[in-house]
N, C-alpha and C. Protein backbone atom coordinates (compact mmCIF):
# COMPACT_ATOMS: atom_id res chain seq x y z
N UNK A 1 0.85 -1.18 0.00
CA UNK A 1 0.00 0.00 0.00
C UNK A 1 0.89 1.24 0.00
N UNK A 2 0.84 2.09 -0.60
CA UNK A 2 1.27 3.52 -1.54
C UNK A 2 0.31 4.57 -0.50
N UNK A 3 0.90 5.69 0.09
CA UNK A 3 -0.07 6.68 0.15
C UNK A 3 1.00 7.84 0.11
N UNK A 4 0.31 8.45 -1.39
CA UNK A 4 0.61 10.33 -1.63
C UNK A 4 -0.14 11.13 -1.68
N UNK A 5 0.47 12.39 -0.99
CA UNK A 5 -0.18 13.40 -0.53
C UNK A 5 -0.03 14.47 -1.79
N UNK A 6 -1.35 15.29 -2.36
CA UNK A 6 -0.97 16.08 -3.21
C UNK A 6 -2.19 17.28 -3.03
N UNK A 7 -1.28 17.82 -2.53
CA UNK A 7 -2.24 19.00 -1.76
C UNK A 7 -3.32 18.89 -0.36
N UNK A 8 -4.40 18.79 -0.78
CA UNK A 8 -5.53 18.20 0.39
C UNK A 8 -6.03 17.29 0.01
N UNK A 9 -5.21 16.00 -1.29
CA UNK A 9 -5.63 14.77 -1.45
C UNK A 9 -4.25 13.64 -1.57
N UNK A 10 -5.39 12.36 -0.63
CA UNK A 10 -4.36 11.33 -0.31
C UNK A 10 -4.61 10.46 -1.10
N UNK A 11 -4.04 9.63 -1.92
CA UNK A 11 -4.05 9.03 -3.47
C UNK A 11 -3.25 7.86 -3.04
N UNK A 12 -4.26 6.55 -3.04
CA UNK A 12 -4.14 5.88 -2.30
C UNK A 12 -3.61 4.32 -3.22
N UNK A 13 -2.35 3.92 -3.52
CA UNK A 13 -2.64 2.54 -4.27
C UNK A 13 -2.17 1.34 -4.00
N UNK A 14 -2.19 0.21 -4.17
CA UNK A 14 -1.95 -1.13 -4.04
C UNK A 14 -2.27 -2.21 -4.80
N UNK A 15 -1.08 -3.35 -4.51
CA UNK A 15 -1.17 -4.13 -5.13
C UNK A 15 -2.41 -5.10 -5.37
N UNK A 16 -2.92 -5.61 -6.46
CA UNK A 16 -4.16 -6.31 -6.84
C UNK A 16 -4.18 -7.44 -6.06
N UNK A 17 -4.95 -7.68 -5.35
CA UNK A 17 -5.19 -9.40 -4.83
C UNK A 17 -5.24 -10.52 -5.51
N UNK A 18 -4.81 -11.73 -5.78
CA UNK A 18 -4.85 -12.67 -6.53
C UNK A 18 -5.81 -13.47 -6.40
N UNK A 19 -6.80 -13.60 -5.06
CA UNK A 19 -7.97 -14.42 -4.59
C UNK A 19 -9.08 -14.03 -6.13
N UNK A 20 -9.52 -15.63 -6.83
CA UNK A 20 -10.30 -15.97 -7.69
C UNK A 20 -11.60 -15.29 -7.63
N UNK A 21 -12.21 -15.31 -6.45
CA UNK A 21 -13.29 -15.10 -6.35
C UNK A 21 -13.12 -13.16 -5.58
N UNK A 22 -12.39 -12.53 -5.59
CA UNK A 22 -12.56 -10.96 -5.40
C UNK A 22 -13.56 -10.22 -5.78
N UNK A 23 -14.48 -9.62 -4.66
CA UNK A 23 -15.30 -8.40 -4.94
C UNK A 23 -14.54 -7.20 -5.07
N UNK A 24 -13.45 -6.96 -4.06
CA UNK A 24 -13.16 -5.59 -4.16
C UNK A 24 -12.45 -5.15 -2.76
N UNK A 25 -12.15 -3.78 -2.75
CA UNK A 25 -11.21 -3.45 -1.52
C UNK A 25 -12.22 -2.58 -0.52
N UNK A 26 -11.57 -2.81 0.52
CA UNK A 26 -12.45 -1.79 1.17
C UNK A 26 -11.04 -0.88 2.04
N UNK A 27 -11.30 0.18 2.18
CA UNK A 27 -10.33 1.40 2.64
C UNK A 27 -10.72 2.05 4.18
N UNK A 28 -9.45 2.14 4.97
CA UNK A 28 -9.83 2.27 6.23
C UNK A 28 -8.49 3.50 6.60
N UNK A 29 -8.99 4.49 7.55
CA UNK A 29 -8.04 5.70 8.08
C UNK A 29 -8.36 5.61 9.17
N UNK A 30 -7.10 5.04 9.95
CA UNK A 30 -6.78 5.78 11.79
C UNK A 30 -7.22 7.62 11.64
N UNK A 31 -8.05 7.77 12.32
CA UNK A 31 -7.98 9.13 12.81
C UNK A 31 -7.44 9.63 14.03
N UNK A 32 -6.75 10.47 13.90
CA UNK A 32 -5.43 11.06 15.33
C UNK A 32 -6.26 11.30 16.20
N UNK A 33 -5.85 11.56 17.72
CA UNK A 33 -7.03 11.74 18.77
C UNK A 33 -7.34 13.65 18.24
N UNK A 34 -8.25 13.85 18.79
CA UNK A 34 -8.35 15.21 18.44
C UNK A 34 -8.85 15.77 20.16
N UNK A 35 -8.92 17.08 20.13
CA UNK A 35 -9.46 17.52 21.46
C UNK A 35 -10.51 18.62 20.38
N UNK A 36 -11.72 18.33 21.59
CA UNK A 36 -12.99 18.95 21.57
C UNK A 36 -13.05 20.55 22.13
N UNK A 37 -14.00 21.26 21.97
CA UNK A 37 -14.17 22.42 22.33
C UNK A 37 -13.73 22.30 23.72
N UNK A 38 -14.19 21.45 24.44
CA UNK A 38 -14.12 21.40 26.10
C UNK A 38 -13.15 20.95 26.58
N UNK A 39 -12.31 20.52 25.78
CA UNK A 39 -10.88 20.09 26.28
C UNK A 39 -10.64 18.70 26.31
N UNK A 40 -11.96 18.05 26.11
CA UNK A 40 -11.95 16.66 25.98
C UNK A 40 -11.23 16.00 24.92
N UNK A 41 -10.23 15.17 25.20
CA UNK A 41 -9.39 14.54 23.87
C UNK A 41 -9.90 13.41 23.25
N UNK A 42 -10.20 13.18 22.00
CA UNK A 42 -11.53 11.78 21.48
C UNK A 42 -10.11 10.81 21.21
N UNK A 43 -9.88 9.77 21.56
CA UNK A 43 -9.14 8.89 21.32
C UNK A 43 -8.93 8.60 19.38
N UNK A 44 -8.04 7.83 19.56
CA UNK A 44 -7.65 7.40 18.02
C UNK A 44 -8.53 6.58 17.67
N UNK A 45 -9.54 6.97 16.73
CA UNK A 45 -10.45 5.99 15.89
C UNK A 45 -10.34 4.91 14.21
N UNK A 46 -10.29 4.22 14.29
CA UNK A 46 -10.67 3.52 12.41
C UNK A 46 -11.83 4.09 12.46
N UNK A 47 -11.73 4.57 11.12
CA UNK A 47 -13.06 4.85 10.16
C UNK A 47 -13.01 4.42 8.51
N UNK A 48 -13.76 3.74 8.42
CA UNK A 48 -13.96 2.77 7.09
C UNK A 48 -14.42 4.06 5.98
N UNK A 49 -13.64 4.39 4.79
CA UNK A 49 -14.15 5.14 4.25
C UNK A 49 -14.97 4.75 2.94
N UNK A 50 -15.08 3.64 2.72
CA UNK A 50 -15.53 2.86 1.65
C UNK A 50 -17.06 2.38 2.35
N UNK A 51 -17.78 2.59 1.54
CA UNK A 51 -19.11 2.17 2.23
C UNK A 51 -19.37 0.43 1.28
N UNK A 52 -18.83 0.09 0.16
CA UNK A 52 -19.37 -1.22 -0.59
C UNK A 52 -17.58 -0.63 -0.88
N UNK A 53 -17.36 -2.40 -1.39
CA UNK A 53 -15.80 -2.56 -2.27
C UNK A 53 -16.23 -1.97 -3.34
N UNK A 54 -14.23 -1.14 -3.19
CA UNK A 54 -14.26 -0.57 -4.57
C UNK A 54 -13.16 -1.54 -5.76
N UNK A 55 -13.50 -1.41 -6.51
CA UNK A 55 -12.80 -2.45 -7.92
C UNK A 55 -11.73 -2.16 -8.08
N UNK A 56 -11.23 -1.30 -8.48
CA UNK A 56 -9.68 -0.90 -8.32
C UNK A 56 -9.01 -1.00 -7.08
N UNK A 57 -7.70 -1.21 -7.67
CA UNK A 57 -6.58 -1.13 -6.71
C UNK A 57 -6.26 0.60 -6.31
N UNK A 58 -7.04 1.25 -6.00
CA UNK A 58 -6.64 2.58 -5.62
C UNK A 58 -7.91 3.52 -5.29
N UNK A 59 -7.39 4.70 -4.92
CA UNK A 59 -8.46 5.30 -3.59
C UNK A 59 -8.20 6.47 -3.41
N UNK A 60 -9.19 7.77 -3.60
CA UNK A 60 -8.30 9.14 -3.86
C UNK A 60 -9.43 9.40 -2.16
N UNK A 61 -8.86 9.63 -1.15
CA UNK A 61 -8.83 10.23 -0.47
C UNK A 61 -9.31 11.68 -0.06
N UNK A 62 -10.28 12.46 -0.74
CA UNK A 62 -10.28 13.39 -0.93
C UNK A 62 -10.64 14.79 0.54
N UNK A 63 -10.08 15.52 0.75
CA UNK A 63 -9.47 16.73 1.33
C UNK A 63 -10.16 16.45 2.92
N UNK A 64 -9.20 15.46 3.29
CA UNK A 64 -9.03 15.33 4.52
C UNK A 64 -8.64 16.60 5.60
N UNK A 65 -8.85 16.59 6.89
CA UNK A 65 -8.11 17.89 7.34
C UNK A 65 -6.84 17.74 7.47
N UNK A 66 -6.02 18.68 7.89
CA UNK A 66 -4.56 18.31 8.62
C UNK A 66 -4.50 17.70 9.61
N UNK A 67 -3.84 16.32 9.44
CA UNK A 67 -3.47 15.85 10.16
C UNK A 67 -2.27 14.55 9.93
N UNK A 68 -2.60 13.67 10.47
CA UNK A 68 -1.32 12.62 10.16
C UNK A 68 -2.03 11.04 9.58
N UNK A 69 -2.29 10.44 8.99
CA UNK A 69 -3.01 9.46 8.98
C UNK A 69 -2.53 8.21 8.42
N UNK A 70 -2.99 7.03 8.92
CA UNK A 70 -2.32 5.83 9.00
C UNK A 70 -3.56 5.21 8.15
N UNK A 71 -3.74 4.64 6.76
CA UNK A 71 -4.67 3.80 5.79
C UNK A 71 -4.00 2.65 5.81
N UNK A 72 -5.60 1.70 5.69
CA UNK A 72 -5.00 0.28 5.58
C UNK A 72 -6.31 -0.14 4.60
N UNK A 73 -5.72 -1.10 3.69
CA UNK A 73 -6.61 -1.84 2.86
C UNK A 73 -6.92 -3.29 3.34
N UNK A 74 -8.21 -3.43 3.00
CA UNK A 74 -8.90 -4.75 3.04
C UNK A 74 -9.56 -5.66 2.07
N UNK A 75 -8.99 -6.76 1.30
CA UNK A 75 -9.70 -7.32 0.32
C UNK A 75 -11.02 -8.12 0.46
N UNK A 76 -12.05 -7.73 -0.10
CA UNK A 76 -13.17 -8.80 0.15
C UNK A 76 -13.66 -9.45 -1.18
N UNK A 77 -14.02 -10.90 -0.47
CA UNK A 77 -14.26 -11.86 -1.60
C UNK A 77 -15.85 -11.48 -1.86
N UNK A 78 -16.18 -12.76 -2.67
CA UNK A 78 -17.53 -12.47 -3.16
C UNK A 78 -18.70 -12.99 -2.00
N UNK A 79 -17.99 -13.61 -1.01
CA UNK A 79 -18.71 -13.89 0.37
C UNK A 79 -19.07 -13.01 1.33
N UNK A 80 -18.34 -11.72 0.90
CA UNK A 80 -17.82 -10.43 1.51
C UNK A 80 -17.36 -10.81 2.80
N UNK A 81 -16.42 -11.64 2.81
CA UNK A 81 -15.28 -12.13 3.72
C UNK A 81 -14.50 -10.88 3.64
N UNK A 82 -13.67 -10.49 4.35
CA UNK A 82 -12.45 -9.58 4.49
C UNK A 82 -11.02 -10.25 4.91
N UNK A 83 -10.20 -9.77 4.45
CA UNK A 83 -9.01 -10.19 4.62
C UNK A 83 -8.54 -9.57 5.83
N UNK A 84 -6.90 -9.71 6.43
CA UNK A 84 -6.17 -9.03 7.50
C UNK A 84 -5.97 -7.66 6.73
N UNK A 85 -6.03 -6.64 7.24
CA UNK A 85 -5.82 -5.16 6.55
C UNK A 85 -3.99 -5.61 6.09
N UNK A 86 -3.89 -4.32 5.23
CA UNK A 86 -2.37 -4.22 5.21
C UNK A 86 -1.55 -3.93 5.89
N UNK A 87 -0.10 -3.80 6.18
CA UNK A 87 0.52 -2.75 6.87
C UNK A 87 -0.04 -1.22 6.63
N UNK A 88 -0.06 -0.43 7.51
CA UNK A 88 -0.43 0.95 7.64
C UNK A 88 0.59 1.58 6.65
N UNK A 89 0.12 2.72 5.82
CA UNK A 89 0.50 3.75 5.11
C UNK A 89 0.63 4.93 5.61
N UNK A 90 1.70 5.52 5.75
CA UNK A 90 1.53 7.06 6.45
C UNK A 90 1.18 8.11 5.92
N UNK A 91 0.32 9.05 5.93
CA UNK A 91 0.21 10.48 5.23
C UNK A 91 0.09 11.21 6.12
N UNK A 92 0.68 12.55 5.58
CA UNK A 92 0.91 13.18 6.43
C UNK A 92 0.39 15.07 5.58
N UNK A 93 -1.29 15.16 5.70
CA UNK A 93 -1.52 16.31 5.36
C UNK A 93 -1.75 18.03 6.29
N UNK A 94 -1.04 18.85 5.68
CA UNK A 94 -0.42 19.93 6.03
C UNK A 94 -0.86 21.02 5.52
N UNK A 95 -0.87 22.20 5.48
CA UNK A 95 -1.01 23.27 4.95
C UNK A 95 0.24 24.12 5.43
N UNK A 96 0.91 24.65 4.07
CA UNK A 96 1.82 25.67 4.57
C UNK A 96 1.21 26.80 4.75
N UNK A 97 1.65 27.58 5.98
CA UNK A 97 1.15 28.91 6.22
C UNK A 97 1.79 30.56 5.91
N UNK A 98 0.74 31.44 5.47
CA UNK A 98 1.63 32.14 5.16
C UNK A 98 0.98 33.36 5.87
N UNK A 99 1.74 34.04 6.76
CA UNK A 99 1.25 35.55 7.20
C UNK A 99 0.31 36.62 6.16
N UNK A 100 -0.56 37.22 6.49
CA UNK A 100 -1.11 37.55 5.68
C UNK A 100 -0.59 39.09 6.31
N UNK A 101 -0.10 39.77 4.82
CA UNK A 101 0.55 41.19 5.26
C UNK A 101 -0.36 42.35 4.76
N UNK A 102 0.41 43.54 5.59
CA UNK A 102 -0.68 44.64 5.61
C UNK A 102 -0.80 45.00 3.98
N UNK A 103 -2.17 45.01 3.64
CA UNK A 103 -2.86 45.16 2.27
C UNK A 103 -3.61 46.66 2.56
N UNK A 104 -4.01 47.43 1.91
CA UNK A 104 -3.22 47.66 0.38
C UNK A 104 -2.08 48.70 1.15
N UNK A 105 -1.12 48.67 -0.08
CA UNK A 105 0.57 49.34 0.47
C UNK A 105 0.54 49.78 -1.11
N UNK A 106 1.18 51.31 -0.97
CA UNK A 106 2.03 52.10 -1.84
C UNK A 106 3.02 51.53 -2.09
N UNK A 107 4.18 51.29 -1.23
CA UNK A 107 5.34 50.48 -1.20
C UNK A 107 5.45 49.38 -2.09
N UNK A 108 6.37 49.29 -3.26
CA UNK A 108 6.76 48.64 -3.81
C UNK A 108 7.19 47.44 -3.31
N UNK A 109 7.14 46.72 -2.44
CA UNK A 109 7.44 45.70 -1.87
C UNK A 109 7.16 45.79 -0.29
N UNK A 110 7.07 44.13 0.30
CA UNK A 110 6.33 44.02 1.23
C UNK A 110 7.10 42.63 1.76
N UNK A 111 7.54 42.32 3.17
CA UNK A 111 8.19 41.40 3.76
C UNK A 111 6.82 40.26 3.56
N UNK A 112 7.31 38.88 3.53
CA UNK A 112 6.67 37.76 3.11
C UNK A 112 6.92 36.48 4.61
N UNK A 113 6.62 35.71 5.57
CA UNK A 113 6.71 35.52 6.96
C UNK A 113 5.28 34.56 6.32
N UNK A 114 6.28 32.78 7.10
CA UNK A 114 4.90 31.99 6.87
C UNK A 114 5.72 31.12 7.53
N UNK A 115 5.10 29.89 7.91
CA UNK A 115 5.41 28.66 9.03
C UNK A 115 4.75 27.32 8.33
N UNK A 116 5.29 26.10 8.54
CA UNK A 116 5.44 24.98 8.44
C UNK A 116 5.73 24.02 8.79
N UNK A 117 4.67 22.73 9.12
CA UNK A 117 5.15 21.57 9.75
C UNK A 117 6.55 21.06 9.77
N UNK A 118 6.94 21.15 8.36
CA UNK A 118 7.59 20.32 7.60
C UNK A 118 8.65 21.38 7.45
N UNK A 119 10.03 21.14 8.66
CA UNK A 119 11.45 22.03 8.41
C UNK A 119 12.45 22.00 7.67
N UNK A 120 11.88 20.87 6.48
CA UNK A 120 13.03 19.58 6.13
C UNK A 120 13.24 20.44 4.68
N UNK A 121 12.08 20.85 3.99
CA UNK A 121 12.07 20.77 2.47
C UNK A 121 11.80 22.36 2.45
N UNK A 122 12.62 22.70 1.07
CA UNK A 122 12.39 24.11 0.90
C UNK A 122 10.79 24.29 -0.14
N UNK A 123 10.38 25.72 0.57
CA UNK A 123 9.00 26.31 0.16
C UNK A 123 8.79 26.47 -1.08
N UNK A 124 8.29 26.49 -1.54
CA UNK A 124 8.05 27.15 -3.65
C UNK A 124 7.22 27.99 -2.66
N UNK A 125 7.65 29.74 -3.37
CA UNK A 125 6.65 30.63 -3.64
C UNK A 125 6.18 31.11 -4.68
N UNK A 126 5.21 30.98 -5.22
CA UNK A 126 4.77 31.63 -6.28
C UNK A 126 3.90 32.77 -6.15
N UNK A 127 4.23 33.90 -7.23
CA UNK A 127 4.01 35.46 -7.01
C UNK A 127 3.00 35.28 -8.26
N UNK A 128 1.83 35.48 -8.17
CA UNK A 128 1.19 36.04 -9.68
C UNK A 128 0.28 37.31 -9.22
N UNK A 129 1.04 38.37 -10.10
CA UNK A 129 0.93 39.70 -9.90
C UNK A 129 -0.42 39.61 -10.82
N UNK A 130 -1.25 40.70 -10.98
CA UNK A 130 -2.59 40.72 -11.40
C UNK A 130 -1.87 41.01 -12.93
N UNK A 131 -1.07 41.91 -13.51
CA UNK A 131 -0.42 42.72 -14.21
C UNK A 131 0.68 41.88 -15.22
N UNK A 132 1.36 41.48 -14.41
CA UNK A 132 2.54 40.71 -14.99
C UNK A 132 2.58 39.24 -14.79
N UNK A 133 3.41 38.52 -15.18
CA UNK A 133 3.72 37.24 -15.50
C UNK A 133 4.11 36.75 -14.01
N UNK A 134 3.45 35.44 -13.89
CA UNK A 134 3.60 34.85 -12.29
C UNK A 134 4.83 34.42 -12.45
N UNK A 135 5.92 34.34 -10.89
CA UNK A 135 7.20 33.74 -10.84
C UNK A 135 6.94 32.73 -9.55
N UNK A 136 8.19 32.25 -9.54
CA UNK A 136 8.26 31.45 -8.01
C UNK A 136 9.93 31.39 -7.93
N UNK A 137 9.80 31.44 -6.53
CA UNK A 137 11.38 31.13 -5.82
C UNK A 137 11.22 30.59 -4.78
N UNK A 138 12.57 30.07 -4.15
CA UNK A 138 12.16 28.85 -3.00
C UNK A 138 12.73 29.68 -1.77
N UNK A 139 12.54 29.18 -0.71
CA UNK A 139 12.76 29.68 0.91
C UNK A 139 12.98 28.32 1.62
N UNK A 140 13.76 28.77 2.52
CA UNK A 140 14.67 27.30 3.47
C UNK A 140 13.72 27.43 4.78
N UNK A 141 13.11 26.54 4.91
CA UNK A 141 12.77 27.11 6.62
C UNK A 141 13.94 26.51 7.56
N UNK A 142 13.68 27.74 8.67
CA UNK A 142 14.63 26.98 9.83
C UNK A 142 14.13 26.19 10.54
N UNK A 143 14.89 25.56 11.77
CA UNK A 143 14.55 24.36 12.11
C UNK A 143 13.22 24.37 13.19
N UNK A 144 12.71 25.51 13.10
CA UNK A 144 11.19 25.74 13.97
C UNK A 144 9.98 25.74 12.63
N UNK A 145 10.66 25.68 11.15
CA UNK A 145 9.29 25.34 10.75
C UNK A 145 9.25 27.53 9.90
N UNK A 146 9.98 28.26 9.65
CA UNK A 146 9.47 29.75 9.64
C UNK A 146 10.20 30.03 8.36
N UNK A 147 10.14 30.42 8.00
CA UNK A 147 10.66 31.17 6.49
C UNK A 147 9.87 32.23 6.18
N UNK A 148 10.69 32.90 5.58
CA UNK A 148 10.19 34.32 5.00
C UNK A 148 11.61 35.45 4.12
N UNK A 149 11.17 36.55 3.62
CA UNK A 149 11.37 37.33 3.22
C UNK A 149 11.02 39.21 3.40
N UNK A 150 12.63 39.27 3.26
CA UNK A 150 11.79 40.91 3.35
C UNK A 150 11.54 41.80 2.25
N UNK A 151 11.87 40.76 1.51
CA UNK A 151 11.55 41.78 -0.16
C UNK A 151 10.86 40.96 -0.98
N UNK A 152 9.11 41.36 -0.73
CA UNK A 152 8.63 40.77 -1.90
C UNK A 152 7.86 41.75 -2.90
N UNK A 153 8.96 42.05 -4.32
CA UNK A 153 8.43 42.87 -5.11
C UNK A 153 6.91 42.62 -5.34
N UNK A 154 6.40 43.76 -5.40
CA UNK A 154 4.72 43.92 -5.95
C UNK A 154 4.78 45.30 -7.06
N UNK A 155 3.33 44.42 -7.55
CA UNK A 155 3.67 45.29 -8.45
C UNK A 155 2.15 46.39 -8.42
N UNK A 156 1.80 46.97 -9.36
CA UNK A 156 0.43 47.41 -9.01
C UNK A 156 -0.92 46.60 -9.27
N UNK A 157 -1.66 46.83 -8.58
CA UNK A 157 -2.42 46.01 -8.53
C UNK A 157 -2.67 45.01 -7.39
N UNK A 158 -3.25 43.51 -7.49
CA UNK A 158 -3.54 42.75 -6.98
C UNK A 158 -2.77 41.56 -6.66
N UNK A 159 -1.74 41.06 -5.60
CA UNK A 159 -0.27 40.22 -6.11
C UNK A 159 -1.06 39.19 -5.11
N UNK A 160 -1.43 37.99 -5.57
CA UNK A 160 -1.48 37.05 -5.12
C UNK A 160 -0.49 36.10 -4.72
N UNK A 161 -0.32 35.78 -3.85
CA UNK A 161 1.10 34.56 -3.49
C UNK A 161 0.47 33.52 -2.81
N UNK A 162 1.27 32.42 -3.15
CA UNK A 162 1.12 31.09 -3.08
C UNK A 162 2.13 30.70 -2.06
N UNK A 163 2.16 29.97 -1.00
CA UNK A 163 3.57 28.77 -1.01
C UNK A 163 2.91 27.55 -0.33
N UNK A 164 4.08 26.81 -1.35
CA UNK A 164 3.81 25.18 -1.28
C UNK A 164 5.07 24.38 -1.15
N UNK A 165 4.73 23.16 -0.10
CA UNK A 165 6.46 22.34 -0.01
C UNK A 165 6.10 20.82 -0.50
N UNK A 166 6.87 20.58 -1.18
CA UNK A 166 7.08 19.10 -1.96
C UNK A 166 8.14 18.25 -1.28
N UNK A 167 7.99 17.06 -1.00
CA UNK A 167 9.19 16.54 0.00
C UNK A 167 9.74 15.57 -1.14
N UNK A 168 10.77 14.93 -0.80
CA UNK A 168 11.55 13.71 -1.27
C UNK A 168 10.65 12.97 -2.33
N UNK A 169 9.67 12.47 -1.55
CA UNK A 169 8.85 11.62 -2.34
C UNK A 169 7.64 12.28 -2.68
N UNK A 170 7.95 13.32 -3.20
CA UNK A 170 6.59 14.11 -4.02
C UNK A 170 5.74 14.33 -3.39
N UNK A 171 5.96 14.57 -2.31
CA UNK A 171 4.35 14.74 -1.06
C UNK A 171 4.09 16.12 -1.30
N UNK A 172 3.14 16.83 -1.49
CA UNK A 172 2.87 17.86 -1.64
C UNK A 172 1.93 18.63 -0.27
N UNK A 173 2.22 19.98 0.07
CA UNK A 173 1.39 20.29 1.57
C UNK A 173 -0.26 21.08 0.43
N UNK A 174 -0.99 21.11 1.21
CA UNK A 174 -2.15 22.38 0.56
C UNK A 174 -0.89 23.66 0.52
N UNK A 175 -1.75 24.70 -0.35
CA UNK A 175 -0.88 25.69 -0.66
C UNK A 175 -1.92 26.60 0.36
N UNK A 176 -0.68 27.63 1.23
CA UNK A 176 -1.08 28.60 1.58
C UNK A 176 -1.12 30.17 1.54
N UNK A 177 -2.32 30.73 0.84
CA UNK A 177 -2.54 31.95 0.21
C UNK A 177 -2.45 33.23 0.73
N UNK A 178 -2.04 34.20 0.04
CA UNK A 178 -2.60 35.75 0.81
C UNK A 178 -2.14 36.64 -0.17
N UNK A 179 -3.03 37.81 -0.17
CA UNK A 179 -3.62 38.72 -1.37
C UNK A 179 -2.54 39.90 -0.56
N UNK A 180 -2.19 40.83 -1.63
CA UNK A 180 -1.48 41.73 -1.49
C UNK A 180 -2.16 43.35 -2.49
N UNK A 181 -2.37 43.68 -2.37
CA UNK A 181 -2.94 45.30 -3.25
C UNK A 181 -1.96 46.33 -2.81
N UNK A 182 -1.96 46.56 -4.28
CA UNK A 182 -0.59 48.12 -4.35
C UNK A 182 -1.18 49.02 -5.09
N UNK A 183 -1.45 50.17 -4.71
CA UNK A 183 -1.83 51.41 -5.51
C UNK A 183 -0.82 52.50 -5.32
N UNK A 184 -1.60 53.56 -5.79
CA UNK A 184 -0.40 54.57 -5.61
C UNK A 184 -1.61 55.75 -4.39
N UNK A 185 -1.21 56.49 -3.79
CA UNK A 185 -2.10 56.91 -2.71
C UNK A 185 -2.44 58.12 -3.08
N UNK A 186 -3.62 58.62 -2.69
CA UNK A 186 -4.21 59.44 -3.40
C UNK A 186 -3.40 61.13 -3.05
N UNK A 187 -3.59 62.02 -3.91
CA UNK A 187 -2.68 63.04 -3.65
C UNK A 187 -3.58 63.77 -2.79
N UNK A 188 -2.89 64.98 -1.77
CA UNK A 188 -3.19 65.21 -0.92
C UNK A 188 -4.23 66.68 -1.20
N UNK A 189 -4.95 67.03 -0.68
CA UNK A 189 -5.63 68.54 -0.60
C UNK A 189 -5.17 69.35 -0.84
N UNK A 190 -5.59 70.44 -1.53
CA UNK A 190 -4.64 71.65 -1.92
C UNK A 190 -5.66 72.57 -1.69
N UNK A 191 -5.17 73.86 -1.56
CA UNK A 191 -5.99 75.06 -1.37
C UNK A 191 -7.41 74.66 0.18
N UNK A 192 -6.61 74.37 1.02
CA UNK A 192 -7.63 74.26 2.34
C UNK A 192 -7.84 75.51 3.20
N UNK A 193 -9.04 76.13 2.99
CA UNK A 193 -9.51 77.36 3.85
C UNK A 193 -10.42 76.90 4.90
């Protein structure tokens, strides 16, 4: 069992069962304990996300929250017998974060400050200015997870930025957004009696 993360989906695959008589797989996620409004912590649950076997060997996961999650597959025959699950698969979904800075600014540029689970892999930022042609450049976080910049050209208009981290094995985090507006400021009063 395969599990990649690509954005806020876990894309799930494995090898085909050889049993003659196969209906299909059924798909299961450990959920992490979580704590409640009240402080109450809900223990680690299985939750079957497959309601009937599915036919394929694979399973798109779709936009789980952040968290860490352990999938296991189950083959069922046409008895709808189930097999022993697999070994557990790890995913591990994230959102990189990005400070959202003071909007709208005259100033041709604007410091850029965002945080991340993940201290290991450098950030892609991508800049798409309303005006001009989108770029991207990368940022190192340090070992608390923080990266940033103090020069992020803008241009006029509306500068949307992106950042996103890709690890070793193509894991991708959700991308995290924030809007930037640049004008020029309005000229001041003249002739005040």
């Amino acid at each position: 069992l395969m599990a990649k993360v690509d954005g806020g989906k876990v894309i799930l695959s494995w090898s085909v069962s050889t049993s003659p008589d196969l209906l299909g797989y059924h798909v299961e996620r450990t959920e992490p304990p979580r704590a409640n409004t009240q402080g109450t912590v809900t223990p680690e649950t299985l939750v079957r996300l497959t309601a009937t076997p599915v036919a394929s060997a694979s399973y798109v996961d779709e936009d789980p929250v952040d968290a860490t999650y352990q999938y296991h597959v189950l083959a069922v025959n046409s008895d709808h017998n189930e097999s022993d699950p697999t070994p557990p698969a790890k995913a591990v979904v994230y959102t990189t974060q990005l400070k959202q800075p003071y909007t709208p600014v005259a100033q041709e540029s604007s410091s850029l400050r965002g945080t991340s689970s993940n201290a290991s892999d450098e950030v892609t930022v991508t800049h798409i200015p309303e005006t001009e042609s989108p770029f991207a450049f990368s940022l190192k976080p340090d070992a608390q997870g923080q990266f940033g910049t103090d020069v992020l050209a803008l241009t006029k208009g509306v500068n949307q930025v992106l950042a996103q981290q890709t690890d070793v094995l193509g894991n991708r985090s959700r991308a995290g957004r924030v809007r930037v507006a640049r004008g020029d400021l309005p000229l001041a009063p003249e002739s005040v009696t």
